[in-house]
N, C-alpha and C. Protein backbone atom coordinates (compact mmCIF):
# COMPACT_ATOMS: atom_id res chain seq x y z
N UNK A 1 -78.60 -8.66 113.88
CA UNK A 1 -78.83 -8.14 115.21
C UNK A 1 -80.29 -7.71 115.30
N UNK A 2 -81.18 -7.87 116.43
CA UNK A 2 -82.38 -7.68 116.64
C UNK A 2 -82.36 -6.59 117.41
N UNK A 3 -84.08 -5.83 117.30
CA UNK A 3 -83.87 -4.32 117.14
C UNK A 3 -83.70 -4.48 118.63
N UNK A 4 -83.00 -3.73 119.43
CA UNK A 4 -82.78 -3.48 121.18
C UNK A 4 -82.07 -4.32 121.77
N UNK A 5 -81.04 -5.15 120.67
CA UNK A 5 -80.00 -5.49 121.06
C UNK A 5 -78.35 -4.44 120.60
N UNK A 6 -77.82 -4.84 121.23
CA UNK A 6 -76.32 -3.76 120.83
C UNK A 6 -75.16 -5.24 120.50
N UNK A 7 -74.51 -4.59 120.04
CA UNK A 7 -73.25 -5.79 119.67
C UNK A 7 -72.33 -5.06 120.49
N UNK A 8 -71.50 -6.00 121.00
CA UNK A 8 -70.59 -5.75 122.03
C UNK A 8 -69.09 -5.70 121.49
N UNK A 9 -69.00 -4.93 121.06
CA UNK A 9 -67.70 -5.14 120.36
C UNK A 9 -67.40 -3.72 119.98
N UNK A 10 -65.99 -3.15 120.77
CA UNK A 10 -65.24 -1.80 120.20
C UNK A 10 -64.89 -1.61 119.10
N UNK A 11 -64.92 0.09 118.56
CA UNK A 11 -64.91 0.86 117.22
C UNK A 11 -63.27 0.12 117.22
N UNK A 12 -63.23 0.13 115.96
CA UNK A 12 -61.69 -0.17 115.47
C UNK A 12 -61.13 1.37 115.79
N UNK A 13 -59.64 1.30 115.84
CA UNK A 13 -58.77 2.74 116.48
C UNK A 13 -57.81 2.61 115.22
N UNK A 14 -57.44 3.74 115.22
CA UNK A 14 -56.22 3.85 114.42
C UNK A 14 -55.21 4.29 115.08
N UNK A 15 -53.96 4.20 114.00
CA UNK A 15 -52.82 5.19 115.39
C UNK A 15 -52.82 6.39 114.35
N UNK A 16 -52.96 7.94 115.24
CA UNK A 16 -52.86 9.06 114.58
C UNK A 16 -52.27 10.21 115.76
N UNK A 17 -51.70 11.08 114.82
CA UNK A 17 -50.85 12.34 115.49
C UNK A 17 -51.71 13.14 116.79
N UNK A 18 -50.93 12.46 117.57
CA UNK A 18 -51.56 14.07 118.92
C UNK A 18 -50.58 14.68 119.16
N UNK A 19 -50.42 15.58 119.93
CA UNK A 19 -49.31 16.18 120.85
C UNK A 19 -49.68 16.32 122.22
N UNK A 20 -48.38 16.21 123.29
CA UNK A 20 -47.92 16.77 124.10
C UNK A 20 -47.77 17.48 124.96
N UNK A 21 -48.58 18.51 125.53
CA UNK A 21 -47.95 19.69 125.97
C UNK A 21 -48.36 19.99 127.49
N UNK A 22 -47.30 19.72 128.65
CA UNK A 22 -47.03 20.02 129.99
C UNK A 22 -47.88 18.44 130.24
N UNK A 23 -48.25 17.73 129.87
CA UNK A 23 -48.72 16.59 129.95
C UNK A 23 -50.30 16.69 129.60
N UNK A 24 -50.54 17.46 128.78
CA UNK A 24 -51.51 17.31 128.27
C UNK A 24 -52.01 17.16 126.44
N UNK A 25 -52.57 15.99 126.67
CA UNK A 25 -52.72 15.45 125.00
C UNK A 25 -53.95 16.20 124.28
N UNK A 26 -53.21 16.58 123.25
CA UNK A 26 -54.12 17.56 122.08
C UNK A 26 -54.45 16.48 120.83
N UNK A 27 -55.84 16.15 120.49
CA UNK A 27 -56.37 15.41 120.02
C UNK A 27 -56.70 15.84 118.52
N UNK A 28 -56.39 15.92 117.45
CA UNK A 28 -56.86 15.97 115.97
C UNK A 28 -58.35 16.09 116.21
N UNK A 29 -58.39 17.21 115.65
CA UNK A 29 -60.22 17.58 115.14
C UNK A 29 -60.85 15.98 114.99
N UNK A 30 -62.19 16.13 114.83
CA UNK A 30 -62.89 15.08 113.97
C UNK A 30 -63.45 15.54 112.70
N UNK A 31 -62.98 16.91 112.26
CA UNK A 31 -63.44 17.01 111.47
C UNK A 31 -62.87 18.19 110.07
N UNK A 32 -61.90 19.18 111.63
CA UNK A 32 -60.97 20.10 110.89
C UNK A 32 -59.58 20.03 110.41
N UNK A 33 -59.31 19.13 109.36
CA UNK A 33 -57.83 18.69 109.27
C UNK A 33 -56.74 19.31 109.28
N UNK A 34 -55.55 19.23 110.19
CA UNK A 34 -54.44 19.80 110.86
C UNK A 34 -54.91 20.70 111.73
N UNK A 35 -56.27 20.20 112.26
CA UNK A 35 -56.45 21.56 113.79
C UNK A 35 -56.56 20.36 114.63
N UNK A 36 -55.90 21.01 116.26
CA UNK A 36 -56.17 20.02 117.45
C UNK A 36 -56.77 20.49 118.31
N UNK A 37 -57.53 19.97 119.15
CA UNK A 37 -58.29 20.61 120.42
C UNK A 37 -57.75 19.85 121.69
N UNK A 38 -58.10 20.64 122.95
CA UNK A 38 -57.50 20.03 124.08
C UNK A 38 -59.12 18.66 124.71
N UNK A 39 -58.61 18.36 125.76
CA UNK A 39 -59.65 17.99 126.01
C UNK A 39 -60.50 18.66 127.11
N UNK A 40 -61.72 18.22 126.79
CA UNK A 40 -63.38 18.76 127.14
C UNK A 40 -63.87 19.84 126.24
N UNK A 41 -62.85 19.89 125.05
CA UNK A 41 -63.33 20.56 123.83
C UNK A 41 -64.65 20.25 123.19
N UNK A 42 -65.63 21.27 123.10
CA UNK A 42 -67.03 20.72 122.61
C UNK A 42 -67.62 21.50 121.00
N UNK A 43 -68.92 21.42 120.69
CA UNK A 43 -69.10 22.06 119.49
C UNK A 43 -68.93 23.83 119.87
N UNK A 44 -69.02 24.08 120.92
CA UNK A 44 -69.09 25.67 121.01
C UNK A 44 -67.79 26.47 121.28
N UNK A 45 -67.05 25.30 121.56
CA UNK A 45 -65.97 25.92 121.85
C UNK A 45 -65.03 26.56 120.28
N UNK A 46 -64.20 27.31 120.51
CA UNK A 46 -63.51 28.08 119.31
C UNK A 46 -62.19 27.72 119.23
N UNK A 47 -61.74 27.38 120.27
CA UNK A 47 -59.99 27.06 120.49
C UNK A 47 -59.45 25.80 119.67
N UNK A 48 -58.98 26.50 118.48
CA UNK A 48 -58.17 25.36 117.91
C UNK A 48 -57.30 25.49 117.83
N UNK A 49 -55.77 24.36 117.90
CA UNK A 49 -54.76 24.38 117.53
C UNK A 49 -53.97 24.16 115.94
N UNK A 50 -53.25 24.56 115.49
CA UNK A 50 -52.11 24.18 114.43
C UNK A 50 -51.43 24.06 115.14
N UNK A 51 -51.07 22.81 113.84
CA UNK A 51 -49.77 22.14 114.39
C UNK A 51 -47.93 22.88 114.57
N UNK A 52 -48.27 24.18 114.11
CA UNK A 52 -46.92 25.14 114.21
C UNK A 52 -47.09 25.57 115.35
N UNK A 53 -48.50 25.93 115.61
CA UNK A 53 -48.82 26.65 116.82
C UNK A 53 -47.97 25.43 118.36
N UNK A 54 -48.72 24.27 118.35
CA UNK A 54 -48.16 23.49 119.40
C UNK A 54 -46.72 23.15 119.42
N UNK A 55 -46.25 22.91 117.70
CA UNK A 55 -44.77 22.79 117.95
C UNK A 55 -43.95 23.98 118.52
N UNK A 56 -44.23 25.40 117.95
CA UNK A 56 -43.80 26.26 118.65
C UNK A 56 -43.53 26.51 120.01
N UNK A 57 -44.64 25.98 120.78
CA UNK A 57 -44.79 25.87 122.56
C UNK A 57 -44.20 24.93 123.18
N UNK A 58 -43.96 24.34 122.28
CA UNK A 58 -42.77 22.94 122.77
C UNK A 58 -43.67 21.57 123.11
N UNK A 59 -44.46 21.66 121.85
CA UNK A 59 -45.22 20.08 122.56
C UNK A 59 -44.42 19.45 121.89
N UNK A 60 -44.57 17.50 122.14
CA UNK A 60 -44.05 17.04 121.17
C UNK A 60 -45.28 15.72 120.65
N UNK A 61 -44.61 15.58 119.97
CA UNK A 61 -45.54 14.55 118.26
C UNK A 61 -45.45 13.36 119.01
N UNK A 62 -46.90 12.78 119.13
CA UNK A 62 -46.75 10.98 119.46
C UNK A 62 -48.25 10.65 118.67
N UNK A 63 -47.70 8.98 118.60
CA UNK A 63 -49.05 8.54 118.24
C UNK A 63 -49.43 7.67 118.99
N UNK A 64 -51.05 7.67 119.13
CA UNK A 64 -52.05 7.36 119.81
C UNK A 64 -52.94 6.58 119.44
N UNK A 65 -53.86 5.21 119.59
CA UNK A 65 -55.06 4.96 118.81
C UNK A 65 -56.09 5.98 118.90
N UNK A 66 -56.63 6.47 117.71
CA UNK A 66 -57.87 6.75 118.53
C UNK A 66 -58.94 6.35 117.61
N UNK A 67 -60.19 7.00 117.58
CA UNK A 67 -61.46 6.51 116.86
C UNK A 67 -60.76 7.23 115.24
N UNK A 68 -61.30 6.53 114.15
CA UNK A 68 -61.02 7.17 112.99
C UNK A 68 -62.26 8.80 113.33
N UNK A 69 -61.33 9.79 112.26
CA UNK A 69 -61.74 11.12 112.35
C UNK A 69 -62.06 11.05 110.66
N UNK A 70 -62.76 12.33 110.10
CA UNK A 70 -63.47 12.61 108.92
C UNK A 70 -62.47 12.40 108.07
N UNK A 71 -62.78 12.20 107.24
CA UNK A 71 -61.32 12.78 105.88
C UNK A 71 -62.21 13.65 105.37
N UNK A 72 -61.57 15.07 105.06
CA UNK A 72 -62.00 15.82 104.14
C UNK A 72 -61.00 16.04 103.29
């Protein structure tokens, strides 16, 4: 590829755990494993979920593609 060209072609996805809750999907950290954030979650924000925490509230477990996240 030449420099100031882009390749056109989407990140591979995986399927991984979100939840549920009132119709809203809680997305796996990218980086904190077993924490979820809602969305428009950013670096400043503090609100994370466990996964006891959402099952408790009554979300429920589906899977989703999304972008691969960190492994730590």
């Amino acid at each position: 590829m030449s420099q100031g060209t882009w390749e056109n072609t989407p990140n591979e996805t995986v399927m991984q755990r979100t939840f549920m809750l009132y119709g809203i999907r809680y997305l796996p950290h990218y980086q904190r494993l077993g924490q979820f954030v809602s969305p428009g979650y950013d670096k400043y924000s503090t609100t994370h979920y466990g996964t006891h925490e959402l099952v408790s509230a009554g979300a429920v477990e589906e899977l989703y593609p999304l972008w691969s996240r960190a492994s730590l």
